[in-house]
N, C-alpha and C. Protein backbone atom coordinates (compact mmCIF):
# COMPACT_ATOMS: atom_id res chain seq x y z
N UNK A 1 90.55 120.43 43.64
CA UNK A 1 91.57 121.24 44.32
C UNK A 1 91.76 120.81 45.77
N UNK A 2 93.06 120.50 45.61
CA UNK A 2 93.14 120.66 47.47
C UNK A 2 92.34 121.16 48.72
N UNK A 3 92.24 122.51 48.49
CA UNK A 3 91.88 123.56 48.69
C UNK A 3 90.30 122.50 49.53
N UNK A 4 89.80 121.90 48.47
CA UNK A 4 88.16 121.59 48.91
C UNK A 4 88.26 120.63 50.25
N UNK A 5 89.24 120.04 50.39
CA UNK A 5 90.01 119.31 51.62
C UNK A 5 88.84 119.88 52.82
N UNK A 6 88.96 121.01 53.22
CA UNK A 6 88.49 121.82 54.29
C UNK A 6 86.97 121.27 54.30
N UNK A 7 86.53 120.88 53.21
CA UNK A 7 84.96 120.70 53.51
C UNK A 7 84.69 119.65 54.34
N UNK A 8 85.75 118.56 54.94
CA UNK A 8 85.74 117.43 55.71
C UNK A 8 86.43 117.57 57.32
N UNK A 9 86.66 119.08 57.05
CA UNK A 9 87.38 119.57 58.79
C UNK A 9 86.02 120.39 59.09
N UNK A 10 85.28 120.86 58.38
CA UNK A 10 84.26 121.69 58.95
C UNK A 10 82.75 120.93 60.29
N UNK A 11 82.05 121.59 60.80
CA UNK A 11 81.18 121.46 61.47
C UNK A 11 80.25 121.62 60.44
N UNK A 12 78.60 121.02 60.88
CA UNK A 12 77.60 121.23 60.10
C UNK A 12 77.22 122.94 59.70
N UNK A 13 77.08 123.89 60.25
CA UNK A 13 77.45 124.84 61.09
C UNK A 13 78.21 125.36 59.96
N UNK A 14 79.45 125.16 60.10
CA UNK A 14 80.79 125.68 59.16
C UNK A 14 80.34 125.54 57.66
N UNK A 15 79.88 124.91 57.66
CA UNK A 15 79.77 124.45 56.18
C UNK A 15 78.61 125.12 55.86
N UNK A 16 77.48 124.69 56.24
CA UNK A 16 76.69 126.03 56.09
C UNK A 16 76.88 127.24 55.44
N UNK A 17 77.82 128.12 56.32
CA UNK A 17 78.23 129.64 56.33
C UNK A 17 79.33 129.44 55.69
N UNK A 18 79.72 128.46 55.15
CA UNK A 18 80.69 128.62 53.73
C UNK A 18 80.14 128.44 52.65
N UNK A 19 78.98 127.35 52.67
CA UNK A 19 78.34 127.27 51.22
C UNK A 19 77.72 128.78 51.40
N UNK A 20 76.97 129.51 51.86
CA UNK A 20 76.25 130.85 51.55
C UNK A 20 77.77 131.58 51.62
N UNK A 21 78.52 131.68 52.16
CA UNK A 21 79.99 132.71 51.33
C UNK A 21 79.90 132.39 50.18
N UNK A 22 79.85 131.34 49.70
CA UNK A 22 80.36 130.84 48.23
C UNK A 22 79.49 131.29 47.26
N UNK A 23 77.91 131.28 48.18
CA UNK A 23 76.92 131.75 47.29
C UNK A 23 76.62 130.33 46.08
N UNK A 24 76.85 129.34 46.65
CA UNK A 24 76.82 127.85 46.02
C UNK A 24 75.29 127.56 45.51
N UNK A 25 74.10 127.89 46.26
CA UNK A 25 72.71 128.36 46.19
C UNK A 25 72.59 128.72 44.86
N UNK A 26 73.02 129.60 43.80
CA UNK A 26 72.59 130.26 42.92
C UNK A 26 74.27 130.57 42.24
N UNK A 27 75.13 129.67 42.50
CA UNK A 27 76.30 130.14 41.52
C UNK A 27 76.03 129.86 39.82
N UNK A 28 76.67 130.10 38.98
CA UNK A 28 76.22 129.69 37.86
C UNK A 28 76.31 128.16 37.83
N UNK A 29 75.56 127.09 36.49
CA UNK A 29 75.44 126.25 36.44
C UNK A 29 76.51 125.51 35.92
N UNK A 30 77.39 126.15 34.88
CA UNK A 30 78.42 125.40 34.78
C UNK A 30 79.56 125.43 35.51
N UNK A 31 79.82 125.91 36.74
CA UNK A 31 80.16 126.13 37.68
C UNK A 31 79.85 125.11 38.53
N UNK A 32 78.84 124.60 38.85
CA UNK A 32 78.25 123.53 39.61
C UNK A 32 78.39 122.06 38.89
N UNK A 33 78.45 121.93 37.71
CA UNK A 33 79.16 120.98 37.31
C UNK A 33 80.50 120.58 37.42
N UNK A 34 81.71 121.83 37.47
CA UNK A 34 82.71 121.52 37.95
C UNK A 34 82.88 121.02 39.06
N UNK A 35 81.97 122.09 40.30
CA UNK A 35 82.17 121.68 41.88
C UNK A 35 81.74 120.02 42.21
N UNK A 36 80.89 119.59 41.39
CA UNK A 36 80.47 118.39 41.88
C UNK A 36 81.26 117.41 41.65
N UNK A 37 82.11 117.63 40.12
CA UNK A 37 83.16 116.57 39.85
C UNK A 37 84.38 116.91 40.58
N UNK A 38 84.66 117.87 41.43
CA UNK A 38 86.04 117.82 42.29
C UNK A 38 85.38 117.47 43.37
N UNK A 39 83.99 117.46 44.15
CA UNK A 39 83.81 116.59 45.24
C UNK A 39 83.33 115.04 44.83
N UNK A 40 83.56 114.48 43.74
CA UNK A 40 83.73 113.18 43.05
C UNK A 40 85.12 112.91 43.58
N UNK A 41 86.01 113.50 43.52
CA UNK A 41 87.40 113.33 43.28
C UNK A 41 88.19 113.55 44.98
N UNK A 42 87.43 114.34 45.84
CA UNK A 42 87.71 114.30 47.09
C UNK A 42 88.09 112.96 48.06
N UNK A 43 89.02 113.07 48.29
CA UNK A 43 89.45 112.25 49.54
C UNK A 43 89.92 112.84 50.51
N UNK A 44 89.11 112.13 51.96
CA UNK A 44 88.37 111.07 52.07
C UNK A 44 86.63 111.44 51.72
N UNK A 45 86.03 110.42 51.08
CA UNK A 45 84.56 111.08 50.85
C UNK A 45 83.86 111.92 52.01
N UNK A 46 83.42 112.46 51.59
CA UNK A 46 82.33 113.39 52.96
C UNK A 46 81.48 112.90 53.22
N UNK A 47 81.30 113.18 54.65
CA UNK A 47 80.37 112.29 55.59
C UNK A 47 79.31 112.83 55.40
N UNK A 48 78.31 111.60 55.95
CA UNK A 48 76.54 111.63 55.03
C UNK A 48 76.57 113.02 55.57
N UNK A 49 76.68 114.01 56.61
CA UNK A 49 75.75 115.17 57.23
C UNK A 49 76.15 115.96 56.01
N UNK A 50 77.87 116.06 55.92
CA UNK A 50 78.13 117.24 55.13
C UNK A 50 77.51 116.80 53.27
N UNK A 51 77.61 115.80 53.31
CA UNK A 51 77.08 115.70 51.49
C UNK A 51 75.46 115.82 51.63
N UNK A 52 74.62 116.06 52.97
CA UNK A 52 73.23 115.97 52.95
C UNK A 52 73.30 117.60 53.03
N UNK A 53 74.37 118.19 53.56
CA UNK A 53 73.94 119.97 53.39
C UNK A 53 74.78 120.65 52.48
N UNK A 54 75.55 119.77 51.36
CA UNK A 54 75.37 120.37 50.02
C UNK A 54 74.47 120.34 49.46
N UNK A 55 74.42 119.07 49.19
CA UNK A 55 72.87 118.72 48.55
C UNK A 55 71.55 119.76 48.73
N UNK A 56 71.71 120.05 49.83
CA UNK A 56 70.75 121.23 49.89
C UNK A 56 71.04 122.82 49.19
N UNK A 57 72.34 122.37 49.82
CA UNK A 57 73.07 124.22 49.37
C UNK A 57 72.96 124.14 47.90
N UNK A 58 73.49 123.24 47.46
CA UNK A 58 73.76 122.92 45.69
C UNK A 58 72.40 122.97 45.40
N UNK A 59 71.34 122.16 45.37
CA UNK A 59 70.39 121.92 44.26
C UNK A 59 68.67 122.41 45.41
N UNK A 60 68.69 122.39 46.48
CA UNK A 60 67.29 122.25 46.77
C UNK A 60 66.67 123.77 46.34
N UNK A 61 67.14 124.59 46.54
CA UNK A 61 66.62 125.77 45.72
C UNK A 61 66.40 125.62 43.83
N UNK A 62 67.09 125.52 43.65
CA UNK A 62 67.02 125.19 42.08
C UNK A 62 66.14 124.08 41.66
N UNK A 63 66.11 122.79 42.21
CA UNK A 63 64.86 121.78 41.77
C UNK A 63 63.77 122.59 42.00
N UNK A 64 63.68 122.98 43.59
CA UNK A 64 61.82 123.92 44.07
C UNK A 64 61.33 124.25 42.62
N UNK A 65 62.70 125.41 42.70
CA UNK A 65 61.78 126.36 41.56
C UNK A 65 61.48 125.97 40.58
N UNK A 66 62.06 125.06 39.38
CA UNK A 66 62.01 124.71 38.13
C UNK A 66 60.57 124.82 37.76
N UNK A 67 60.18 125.10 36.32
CA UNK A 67 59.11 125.49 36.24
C UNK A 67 59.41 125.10 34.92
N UNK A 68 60.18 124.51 34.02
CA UNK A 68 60.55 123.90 33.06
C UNK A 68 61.73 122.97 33.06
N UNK A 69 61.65 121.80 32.23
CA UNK A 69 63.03 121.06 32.42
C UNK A 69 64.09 121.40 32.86
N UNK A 70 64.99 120.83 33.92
CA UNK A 70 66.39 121.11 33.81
C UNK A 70 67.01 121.21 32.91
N UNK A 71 68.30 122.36 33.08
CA UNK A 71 69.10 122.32 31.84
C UNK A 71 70.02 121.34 31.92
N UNK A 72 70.81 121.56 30.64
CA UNK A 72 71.83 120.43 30.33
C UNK A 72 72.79 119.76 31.81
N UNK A 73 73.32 121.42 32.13
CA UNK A 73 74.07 121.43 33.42
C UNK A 73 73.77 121.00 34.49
N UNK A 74 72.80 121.51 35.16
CA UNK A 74 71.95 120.82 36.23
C UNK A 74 71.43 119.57 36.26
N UNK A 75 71.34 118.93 35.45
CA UNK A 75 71.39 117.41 35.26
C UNK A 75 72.95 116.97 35.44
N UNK A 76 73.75 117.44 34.57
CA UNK A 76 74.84 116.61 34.91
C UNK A 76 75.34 117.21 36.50
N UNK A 77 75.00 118.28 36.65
CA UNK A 77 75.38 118.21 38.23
C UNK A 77 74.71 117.49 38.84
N UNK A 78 73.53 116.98 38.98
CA UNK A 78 72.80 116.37 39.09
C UNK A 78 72.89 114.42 39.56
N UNK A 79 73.30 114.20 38.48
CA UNK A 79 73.97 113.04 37.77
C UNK A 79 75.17 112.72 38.72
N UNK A 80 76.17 113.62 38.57
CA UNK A 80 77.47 113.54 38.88
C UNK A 80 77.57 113.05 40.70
N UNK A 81 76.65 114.30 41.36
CA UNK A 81 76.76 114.25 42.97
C UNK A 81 75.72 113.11 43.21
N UNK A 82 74.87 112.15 42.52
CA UNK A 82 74.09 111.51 42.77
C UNK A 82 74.82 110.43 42.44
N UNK A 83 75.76 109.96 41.79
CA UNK A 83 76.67 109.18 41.57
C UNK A 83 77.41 108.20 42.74
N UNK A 84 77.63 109.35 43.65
CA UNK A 84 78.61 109.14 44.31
C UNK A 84 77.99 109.44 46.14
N UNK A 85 76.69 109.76 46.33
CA UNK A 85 76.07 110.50 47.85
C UNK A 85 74.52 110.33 47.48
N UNK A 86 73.98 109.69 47.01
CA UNK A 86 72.77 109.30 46.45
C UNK A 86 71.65 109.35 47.66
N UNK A 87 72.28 108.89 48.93
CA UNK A 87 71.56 108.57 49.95
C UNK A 87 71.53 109.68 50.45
N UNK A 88 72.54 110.46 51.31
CA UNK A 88 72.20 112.11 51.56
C UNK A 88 71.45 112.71 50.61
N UNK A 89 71.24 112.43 49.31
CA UNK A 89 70.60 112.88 48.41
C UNK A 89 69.09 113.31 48.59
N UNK A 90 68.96 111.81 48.54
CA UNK A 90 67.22 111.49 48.66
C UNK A 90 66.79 112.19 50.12
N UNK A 91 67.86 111.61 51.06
CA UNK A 91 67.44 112.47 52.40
C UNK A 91 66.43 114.04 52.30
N UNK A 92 67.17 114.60 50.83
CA UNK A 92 67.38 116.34 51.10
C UNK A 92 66.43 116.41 50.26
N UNK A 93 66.99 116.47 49.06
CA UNK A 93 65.88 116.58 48.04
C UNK A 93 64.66 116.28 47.51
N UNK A 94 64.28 114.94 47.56
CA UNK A 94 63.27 113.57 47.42
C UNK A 94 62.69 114.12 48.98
N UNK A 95 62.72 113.91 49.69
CA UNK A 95 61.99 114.86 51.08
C UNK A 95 61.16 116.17 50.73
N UNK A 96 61.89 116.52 49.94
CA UNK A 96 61.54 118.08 49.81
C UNK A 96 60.31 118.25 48.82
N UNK A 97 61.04 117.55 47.75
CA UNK A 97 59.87 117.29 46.87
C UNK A 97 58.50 116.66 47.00
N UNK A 98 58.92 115.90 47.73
CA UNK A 98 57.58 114.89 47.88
C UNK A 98 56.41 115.85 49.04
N UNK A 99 56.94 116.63 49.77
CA UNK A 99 56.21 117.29 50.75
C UNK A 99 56.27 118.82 49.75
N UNK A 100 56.26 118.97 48.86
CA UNK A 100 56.26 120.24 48.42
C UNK A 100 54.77 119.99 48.32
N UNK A 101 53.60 121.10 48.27
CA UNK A 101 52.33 121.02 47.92
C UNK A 101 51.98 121.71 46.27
N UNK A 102 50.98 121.41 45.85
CA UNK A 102 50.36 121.81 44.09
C UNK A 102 51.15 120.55 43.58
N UNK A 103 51.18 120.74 42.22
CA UNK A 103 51.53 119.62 41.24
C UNK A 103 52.64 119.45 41.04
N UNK A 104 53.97 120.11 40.74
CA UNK A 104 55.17 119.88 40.80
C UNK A 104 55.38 119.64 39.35
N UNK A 105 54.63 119.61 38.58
CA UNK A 105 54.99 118.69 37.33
C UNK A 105 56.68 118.62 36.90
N UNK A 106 57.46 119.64 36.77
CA UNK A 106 58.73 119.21 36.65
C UNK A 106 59.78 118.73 37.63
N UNK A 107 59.16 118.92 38.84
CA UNK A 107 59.77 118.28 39.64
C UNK A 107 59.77 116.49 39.79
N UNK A 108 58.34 116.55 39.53
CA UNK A 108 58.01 115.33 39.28
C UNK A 108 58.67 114.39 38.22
N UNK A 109 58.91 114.85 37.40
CA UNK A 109 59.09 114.27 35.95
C UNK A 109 61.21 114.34 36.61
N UNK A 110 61.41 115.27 37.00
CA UNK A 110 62.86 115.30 37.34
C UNK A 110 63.35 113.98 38.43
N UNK A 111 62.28 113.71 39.33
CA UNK A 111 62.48 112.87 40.39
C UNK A 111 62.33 111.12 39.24
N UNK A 112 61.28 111.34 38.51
CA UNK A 112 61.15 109.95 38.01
C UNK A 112 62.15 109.80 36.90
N UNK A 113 63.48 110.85 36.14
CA UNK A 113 64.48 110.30 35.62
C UNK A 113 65.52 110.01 36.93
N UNK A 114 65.52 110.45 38.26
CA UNK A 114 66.47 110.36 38.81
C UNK A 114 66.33 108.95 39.47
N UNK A 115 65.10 108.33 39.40
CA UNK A 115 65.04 106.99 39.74
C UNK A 115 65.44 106.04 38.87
N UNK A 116 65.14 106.63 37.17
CA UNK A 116 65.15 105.68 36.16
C UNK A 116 66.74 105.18 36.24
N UNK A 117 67.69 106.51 36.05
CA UNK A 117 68.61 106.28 35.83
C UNK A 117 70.05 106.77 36.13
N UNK A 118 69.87 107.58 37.81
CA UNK A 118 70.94 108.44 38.41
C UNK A 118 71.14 107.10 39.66
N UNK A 119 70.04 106.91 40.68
CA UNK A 119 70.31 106.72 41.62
C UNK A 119 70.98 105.37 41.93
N UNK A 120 71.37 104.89 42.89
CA UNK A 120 71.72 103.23 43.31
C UNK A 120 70.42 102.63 43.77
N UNK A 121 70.63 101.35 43.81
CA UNK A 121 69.44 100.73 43.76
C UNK A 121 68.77 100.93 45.30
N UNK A 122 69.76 101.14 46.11
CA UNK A 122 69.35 100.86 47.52
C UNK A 122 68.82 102.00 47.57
N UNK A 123 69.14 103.38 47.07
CA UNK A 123 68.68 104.61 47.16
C UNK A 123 66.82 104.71 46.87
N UNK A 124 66.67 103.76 45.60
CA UNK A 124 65.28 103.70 45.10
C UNK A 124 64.65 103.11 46.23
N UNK A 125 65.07 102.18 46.64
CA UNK A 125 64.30 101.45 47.55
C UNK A 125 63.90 102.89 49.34
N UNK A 126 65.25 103.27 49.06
CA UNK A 126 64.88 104.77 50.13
C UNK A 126 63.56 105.47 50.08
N UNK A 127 63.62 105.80 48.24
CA UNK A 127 62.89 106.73 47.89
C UNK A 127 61.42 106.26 47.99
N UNK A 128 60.98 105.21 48.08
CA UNK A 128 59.92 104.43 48.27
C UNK A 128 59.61 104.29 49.09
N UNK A 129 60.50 104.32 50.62
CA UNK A 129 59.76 104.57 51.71
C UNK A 129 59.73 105.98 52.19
N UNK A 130 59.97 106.72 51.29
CA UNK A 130 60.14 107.89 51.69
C UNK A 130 58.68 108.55 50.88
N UNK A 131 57.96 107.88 49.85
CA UNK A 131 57.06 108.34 49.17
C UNK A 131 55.76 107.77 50.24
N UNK A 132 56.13 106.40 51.04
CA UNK A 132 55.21 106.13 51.61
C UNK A 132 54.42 106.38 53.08
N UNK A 133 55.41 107.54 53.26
CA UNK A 133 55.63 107.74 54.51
C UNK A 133 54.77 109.60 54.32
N UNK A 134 54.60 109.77 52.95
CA UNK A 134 53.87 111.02 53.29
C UNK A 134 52.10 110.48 51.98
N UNK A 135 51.16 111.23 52.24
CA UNK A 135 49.93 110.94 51.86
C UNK A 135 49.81 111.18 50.06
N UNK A 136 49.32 109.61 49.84
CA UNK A 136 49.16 110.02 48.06
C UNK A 136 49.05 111.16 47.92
N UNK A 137 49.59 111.05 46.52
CA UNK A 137 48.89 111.88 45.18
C UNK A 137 48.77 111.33 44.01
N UNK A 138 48.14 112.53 43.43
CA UNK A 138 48.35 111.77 41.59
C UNK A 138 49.96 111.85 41.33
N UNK A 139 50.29 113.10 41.77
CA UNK A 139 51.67 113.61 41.49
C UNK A 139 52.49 112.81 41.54
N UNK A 140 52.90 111.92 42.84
CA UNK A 140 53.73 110.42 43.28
C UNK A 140 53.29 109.15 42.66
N UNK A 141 52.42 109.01 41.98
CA UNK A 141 51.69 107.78 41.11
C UNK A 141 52.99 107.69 39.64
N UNK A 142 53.46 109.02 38.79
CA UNK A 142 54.81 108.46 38.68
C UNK A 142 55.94 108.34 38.97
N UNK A 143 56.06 108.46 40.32
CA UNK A 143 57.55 108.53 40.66
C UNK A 143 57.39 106.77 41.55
N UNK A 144 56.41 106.79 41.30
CA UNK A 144 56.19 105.06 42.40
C UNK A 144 56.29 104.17 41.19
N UNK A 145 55.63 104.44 40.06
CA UNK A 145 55.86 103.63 38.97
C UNK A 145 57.36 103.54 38.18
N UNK A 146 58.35 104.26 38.62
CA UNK A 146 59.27 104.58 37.95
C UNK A 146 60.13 103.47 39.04
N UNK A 147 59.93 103.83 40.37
CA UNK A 147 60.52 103.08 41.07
C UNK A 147 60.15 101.82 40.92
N UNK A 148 59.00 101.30 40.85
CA UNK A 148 58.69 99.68 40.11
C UNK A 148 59.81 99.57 39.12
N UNK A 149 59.59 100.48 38.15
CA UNK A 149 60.52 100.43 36.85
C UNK A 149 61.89 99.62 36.62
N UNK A 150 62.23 100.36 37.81
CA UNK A 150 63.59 100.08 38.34
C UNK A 150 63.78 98.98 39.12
N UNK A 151 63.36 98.57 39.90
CA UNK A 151 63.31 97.83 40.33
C UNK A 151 63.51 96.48 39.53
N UNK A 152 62.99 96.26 38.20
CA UNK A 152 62.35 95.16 37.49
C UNK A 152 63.36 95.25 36.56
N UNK A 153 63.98 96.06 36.17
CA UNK A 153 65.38 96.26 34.86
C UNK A 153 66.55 96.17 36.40
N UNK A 154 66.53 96.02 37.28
CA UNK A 154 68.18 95.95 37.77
C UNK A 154 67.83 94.44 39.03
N UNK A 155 66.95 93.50 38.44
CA UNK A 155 66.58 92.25 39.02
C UNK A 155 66.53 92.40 40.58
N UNK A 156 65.99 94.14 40.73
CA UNK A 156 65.62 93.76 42.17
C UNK A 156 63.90 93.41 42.40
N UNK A 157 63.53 92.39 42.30
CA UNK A 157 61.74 92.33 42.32
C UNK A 157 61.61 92.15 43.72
N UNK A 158 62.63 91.86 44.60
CA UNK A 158 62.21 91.37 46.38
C UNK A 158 62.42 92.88 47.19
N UNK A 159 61.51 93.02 47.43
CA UNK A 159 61.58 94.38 48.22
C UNK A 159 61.95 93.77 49.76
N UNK A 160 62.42 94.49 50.81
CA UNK A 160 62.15 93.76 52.56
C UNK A 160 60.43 93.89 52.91
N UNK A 161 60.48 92.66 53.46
CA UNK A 161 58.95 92.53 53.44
C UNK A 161 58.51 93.75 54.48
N UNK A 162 59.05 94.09 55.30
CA UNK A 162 58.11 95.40 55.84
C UNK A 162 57.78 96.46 54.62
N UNK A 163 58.79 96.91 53.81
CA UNK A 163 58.79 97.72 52.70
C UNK A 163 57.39 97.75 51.67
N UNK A 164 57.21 95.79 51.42
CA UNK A 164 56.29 95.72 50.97
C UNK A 164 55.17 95.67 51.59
N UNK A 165 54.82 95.10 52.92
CA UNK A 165 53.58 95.61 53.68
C UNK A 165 53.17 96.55 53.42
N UNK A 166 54.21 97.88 53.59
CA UNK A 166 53.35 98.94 53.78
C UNK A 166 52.95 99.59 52.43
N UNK A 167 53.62 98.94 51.38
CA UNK A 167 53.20 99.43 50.07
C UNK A 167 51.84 98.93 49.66
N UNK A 168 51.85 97.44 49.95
CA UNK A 168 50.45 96.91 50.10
C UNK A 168 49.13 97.89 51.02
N UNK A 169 49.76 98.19 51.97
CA UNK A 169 48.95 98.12 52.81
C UNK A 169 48.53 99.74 52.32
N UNK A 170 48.85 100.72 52.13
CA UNK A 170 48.74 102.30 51.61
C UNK A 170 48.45 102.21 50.33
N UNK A 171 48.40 101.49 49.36
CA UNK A 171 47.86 100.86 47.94
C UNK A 171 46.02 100.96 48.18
N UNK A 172 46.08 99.78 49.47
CA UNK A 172 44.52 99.40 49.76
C UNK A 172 44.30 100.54 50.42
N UNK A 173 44.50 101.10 51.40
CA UNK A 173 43.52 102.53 52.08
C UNK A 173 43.33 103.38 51.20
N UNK A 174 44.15 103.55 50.35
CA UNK A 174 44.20 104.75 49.47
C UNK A 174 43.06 104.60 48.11
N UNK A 175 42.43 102.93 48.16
CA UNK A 175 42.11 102.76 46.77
C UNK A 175 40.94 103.28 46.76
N UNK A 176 39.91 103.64 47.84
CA UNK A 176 39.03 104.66 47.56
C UNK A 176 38.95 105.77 46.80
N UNK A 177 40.40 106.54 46.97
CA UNK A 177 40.42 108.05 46.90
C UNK A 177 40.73 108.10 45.35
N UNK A 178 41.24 106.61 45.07
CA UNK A 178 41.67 106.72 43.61
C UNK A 178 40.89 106.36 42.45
N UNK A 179 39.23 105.68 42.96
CA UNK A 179 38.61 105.03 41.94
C UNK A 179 38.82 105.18 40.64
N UNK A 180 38.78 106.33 40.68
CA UNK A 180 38.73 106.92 38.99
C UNK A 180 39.95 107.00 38.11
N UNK A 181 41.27 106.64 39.03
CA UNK A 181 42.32 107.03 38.40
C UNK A 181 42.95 105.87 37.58
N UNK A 182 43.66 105.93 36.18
CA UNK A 182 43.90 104.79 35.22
C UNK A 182 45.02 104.89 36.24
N UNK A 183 45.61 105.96 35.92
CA UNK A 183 47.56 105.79 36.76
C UNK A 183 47.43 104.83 37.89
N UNK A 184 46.53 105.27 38.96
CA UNK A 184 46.83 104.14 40.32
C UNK A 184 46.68 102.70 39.84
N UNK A 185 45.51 102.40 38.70
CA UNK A 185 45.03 101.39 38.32
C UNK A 185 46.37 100.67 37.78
N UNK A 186 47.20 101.30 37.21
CA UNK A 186 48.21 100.66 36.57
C UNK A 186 49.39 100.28 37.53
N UNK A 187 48.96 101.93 38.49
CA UNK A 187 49.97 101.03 39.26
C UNK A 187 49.84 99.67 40.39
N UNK A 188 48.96 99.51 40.44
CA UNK A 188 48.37 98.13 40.96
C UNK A 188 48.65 97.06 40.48
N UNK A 189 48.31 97.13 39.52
CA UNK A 189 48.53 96.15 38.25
C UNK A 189 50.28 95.66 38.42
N UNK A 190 50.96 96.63 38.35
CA UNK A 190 52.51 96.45 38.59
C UNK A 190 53.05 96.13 39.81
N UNK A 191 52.54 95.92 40.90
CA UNK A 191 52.92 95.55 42.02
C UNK A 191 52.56 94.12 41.97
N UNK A 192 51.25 94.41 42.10
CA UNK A 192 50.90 92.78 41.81
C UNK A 192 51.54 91.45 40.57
N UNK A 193 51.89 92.06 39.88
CA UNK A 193 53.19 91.69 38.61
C UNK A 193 54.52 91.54 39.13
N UNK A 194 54.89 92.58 39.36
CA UNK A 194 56.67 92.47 40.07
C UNK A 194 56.68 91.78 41.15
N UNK A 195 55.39 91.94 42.26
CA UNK A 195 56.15 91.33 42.99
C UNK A 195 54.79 90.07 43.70
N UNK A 196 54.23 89.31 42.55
CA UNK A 196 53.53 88.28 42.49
C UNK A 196 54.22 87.13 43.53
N UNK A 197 55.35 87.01 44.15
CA UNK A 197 56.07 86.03 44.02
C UNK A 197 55.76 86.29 45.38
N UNK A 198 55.59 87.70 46.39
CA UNK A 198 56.12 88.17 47.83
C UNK A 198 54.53 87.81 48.26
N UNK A 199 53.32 88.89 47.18
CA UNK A 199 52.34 89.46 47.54
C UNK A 199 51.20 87.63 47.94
N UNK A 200 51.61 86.88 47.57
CA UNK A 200 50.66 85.91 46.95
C UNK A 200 50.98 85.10 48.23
């Protein structure tokens, strides 16, 4: 709708106190599938601030909580605004998650399809310094392997070598804490594999 025009005249501010008018936070879900495919369809696209405080308004309440798979809807809303703002994305969400504390398990499992197969490639590579920039867990052991994943099915194996330093380098401090773990073990194994070519 036309109408959504206004979301690109607003202040950070404005937008804000229109997404809570709208009640966008907790509108229904198939509802949020529509909204995301008419800001698909918006011209001119919205600038990173305002698609980084939908992203919040739209989904960061709703990922927190999940406590079982997303539904159908919320994936394709999901899907849809990640399509097209991937990078405000990770900013909001992938931040959020990764510093959330306890296990997350569906959050977790939600973040490692959104690497497999929502985000752009440059986005994964975001999300990787964005995993490395806060202190292991078991929890991030698959969302780091997923990002290998990816990496290796869309022929990106060259990371920027600072990227990989520090993956190297937080791999080794960390390998104390992990002795016991198969997951880190594997994921070792896969770095040293993908990216044999940088590390060597």
């Amino acid at each position: 709708p036309s109408e959504l025009s206004i979301l690109n005249n607003c202040s950070p501010g404005q937008l804000e106190g229109l997404c809570s008018f709208l009640q966008l936070s907790t509108c229904p879900e198939p509802f949020l599938v529509r909204f995301c495919s008419w800001l698909l369809a918006l011209t001119p696209d919205l600038s990173y601030t305002s698609a980084a405080i939908l992203a919040e308004q739209l989904f960061l309440r709703r990922v927190l909580s999940l406590t079982q798979p997303p539904s159908r809807h919320l994936m394709a809303a999901l899907t849809s605004f990640c399509s097209k703002y991937s990078r405000p994305f990770c900013r909001v969400l992938v931040a959020a998650v990764l510093q959330e504390p306890g296990e997350g398990a569906e959050q977790t499992k939600l973040m490692c399809e959104l690497v497999e197969e929502c985000l752009e490639p440059h986005s994964v590579q975001l999300v990787l310094s964005q995993i490395l920039e806060v202190p292991l867990s078991e929890k991030l052991l698959p969302v780091l392997q997923a990002v290998l994943g990816r990496q290796v099915r869309t022929h990106l194996e060259v990371l920027p070598p600072e990227l990989l330093d520090l993956l190297v380098l937080t791999l080794c401090q960390q390998a104390p804490a992990f002795s016991t773990s198969l997951s880190f073990a594997k994921l070792v194994t896969a770095v040293l594999t993908v990216y044999q070519s940088q590390v060597s």
